[in-house]
Protein backbone atom coordinates (compact mmCIF):
# COMPACT_ATOMS: atom_id res chain seq x y z
CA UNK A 1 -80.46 34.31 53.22
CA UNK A 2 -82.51 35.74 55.57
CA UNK A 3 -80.04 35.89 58.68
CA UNK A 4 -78.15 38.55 55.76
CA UNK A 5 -81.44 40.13 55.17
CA UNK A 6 -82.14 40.12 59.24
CA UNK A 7 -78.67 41.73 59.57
CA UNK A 8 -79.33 44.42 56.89
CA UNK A 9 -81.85 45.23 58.25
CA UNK A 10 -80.34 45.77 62.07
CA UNK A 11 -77.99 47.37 60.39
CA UNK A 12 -80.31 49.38 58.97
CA UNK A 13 -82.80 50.50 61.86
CA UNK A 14 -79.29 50.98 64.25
CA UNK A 15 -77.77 53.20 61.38
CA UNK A 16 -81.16 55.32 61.24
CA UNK A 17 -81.56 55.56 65.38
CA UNK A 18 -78.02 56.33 65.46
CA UNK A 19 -78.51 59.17 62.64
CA UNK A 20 -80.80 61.16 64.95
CA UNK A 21 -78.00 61.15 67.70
CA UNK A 22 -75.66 63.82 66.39
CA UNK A 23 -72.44 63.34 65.92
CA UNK A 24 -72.64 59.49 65.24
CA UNK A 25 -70.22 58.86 63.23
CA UNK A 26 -70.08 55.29 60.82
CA UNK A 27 -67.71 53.75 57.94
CA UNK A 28 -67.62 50.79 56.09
CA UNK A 29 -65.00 49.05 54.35
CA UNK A 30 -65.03 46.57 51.61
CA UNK A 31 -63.07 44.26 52.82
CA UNK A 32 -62.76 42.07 49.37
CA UNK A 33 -61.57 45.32 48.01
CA UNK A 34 -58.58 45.32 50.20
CA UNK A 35 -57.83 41.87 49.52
CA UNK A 36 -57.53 42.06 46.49
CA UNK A 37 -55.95 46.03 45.93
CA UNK A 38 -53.86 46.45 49.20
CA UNK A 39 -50.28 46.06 49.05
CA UNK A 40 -49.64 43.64 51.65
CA UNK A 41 -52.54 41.11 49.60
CA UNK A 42 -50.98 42.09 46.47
CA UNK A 43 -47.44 41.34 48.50
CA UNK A 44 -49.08 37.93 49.85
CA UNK A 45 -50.10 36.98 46.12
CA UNK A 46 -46.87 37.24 44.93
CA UNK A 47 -44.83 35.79 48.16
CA UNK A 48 -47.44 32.38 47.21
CA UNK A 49 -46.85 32.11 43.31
CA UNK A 50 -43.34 32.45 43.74
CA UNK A 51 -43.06 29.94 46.41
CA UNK A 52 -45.44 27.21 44.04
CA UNK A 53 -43.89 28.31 41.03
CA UNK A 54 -41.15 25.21 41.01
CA UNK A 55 -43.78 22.61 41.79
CA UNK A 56 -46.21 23.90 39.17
CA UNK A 57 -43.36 23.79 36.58
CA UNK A 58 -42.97 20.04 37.82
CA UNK A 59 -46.24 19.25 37.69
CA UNK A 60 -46.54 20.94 33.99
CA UNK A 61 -43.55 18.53 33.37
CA UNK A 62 -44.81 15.33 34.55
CA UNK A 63 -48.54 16.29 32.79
CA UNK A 64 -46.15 16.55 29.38
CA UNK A 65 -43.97 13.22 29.88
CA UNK A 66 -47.83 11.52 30.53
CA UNK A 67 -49.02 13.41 27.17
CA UNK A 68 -45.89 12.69 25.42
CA UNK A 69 -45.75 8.47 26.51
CA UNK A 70 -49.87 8.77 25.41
CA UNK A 71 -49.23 9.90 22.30
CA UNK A 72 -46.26 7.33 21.51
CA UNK A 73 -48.49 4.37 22.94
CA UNK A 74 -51.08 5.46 20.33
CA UNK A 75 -48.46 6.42 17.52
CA UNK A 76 -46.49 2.94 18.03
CA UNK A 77 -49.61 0.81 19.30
CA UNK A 78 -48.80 -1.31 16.49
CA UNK A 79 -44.91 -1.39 16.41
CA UNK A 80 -44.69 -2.21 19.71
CA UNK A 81 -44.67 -6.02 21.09
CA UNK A 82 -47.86 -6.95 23.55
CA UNK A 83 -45.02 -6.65 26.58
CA UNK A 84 -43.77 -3.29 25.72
CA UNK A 85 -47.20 -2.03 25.41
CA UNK A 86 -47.93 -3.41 28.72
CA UNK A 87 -45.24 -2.25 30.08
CA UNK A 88 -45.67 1.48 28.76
CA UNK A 89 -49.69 1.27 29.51
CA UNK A 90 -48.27 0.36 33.38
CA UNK A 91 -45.60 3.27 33.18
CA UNK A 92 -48.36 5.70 31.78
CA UNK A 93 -51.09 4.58 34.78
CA UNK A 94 -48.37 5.02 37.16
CA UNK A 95 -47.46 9.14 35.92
CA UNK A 96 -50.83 9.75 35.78
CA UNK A 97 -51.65 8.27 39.25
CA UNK A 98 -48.50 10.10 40.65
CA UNK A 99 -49.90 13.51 38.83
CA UNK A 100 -53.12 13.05 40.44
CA UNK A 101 -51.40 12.69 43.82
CA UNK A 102 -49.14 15.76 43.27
CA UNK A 103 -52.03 17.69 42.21
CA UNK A 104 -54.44 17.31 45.10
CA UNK A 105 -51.49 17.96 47.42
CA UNK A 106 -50.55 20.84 45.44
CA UNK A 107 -53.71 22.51 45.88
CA UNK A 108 -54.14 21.47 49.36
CA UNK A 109 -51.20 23.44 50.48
CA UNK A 110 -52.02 25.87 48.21
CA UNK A 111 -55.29 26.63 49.63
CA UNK A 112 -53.38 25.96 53.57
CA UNK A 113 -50.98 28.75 52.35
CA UNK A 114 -53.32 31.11 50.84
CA UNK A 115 -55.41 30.86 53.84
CA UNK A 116 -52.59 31.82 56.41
CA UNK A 117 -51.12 34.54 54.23
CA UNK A 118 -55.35 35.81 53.93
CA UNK A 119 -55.41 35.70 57.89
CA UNK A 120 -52.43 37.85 57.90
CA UNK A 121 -53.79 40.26 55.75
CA UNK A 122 -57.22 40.37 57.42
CA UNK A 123 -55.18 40.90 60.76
CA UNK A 124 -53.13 44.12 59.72
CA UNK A 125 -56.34 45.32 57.91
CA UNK A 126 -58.39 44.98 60.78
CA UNK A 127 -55.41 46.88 62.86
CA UNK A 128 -55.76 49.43 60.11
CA UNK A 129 -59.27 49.69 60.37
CA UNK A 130 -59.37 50.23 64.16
CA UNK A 131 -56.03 53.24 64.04
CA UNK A 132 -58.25 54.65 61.75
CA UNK A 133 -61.56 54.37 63.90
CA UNK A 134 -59.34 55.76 66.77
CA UNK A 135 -57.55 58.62 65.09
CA UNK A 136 -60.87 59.99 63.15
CA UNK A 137 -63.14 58.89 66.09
CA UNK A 138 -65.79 56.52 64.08
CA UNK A 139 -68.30 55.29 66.59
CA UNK A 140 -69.07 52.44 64.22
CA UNK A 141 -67.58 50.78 61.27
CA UNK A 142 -69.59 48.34 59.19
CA UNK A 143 -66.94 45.58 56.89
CA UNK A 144 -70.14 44.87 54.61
CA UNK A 145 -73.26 46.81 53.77
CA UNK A 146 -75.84 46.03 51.23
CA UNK A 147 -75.71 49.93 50.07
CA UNK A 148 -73.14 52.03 51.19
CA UNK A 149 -73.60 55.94 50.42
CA UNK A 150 -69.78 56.63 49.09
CA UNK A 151 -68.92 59.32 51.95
CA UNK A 152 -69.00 56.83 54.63
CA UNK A 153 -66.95 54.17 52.20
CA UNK A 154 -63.84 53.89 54.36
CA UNK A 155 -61.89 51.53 52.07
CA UNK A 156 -59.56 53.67 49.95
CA UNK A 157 -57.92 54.84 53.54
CA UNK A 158 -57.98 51.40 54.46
CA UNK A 159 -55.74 50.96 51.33
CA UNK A 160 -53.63 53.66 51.57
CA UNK A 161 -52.98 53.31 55.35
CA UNK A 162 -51.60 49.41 54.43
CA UNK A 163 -49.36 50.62 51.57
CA UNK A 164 -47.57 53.04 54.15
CA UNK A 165 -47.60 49.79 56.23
CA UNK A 166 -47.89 51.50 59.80
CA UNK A 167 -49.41 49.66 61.74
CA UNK A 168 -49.86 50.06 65.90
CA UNK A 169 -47.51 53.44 65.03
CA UNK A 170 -44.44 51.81 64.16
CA UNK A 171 -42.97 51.19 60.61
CA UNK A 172 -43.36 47.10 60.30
CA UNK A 173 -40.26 47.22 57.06
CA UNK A 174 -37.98 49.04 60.04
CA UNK A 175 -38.80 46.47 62.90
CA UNK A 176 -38.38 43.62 60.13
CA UNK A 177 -34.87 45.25 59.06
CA UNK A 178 -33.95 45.65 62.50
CA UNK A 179 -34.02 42.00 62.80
């Protein structure tokens, strides 16, 4: 807590010694903002759920089959011989043991995907970020403030410079096409 407040407050006494020198020009950008509004995060999101969406539905499955052979044990505890019982008690801590399994690993490579597809993001925002330093010469630009007056707020060009998706001065959809 008080490394952020030490920051803020660098932040602050550079922002105010560069104020006095002119044409010092700084932005910030709120970088959760474009992670969660710019097209190639909203793009990322998507690619993700659709590539999970068959093991989810499996693991919904398998979670059912356990609910459905739980509620039979309990329905049929008493129409069921001691062996069968024992036998659908083993089948039942078997699924769920299994769905535990598929579950952790689930979200493990969820989590390994989301953070590679978050990198990627991060990289062609940061790319962004530094065209548009270079093209509308910003001496300094700031990914998190604690306040932020609105005219320096850089992030809606962030945004709209990602959903023309130019990055380095080339169209990325015509060098992926051209593949």
């Amino acid at each position: 807590m008080k490394t952020i407040w030490l920051a803020g407050c660098c932040a602050m006494l550079i922002g105010s010694g560069f104020a006095h020198a002119g044409d010092f020009k700084v932005g910030v950008v709120d970088t959760e903002r474009v992670l969660r509004e710019s097209v190639p995060a909203i793009k990322a999101e998507k690619k993700i759920e659709k590539e999970f969406l068959a093991r989810d539905a499996e693991i919904k499955a398998l979670i059912k089959q356990a609910k459905d052979l739980q509620a039979l044990l309990e329905k049929d505890n008493n129409k069921l011989s001691d062996a069968d019982h024992r036998n659908k008690e083993r089948e039942l801590t078997g699924m769920n043991v299994n769905l535990q399994r598929m579950q952790r690993e689930f979200r493990e490579d969820l989590n390994l995907r989301k953070n590679e597809e978050l990198a990627a993001v991060l990289d062609k925002a940061n790319k962004a970020i530094q065209q548009i330093a270079a093209a509308e010469k910003y001496d300094l630009i700031l990914q998190e403030a604690v306040y932020r007056n609105p005219k320096i707020d850089i992030t809606d060009k962030v945004i709209k410079f990602l959903a023309n998706d130019k990055i380095d001065g080339t169209d990325s959809k015509d060098t992926k096409d051209s593949k």
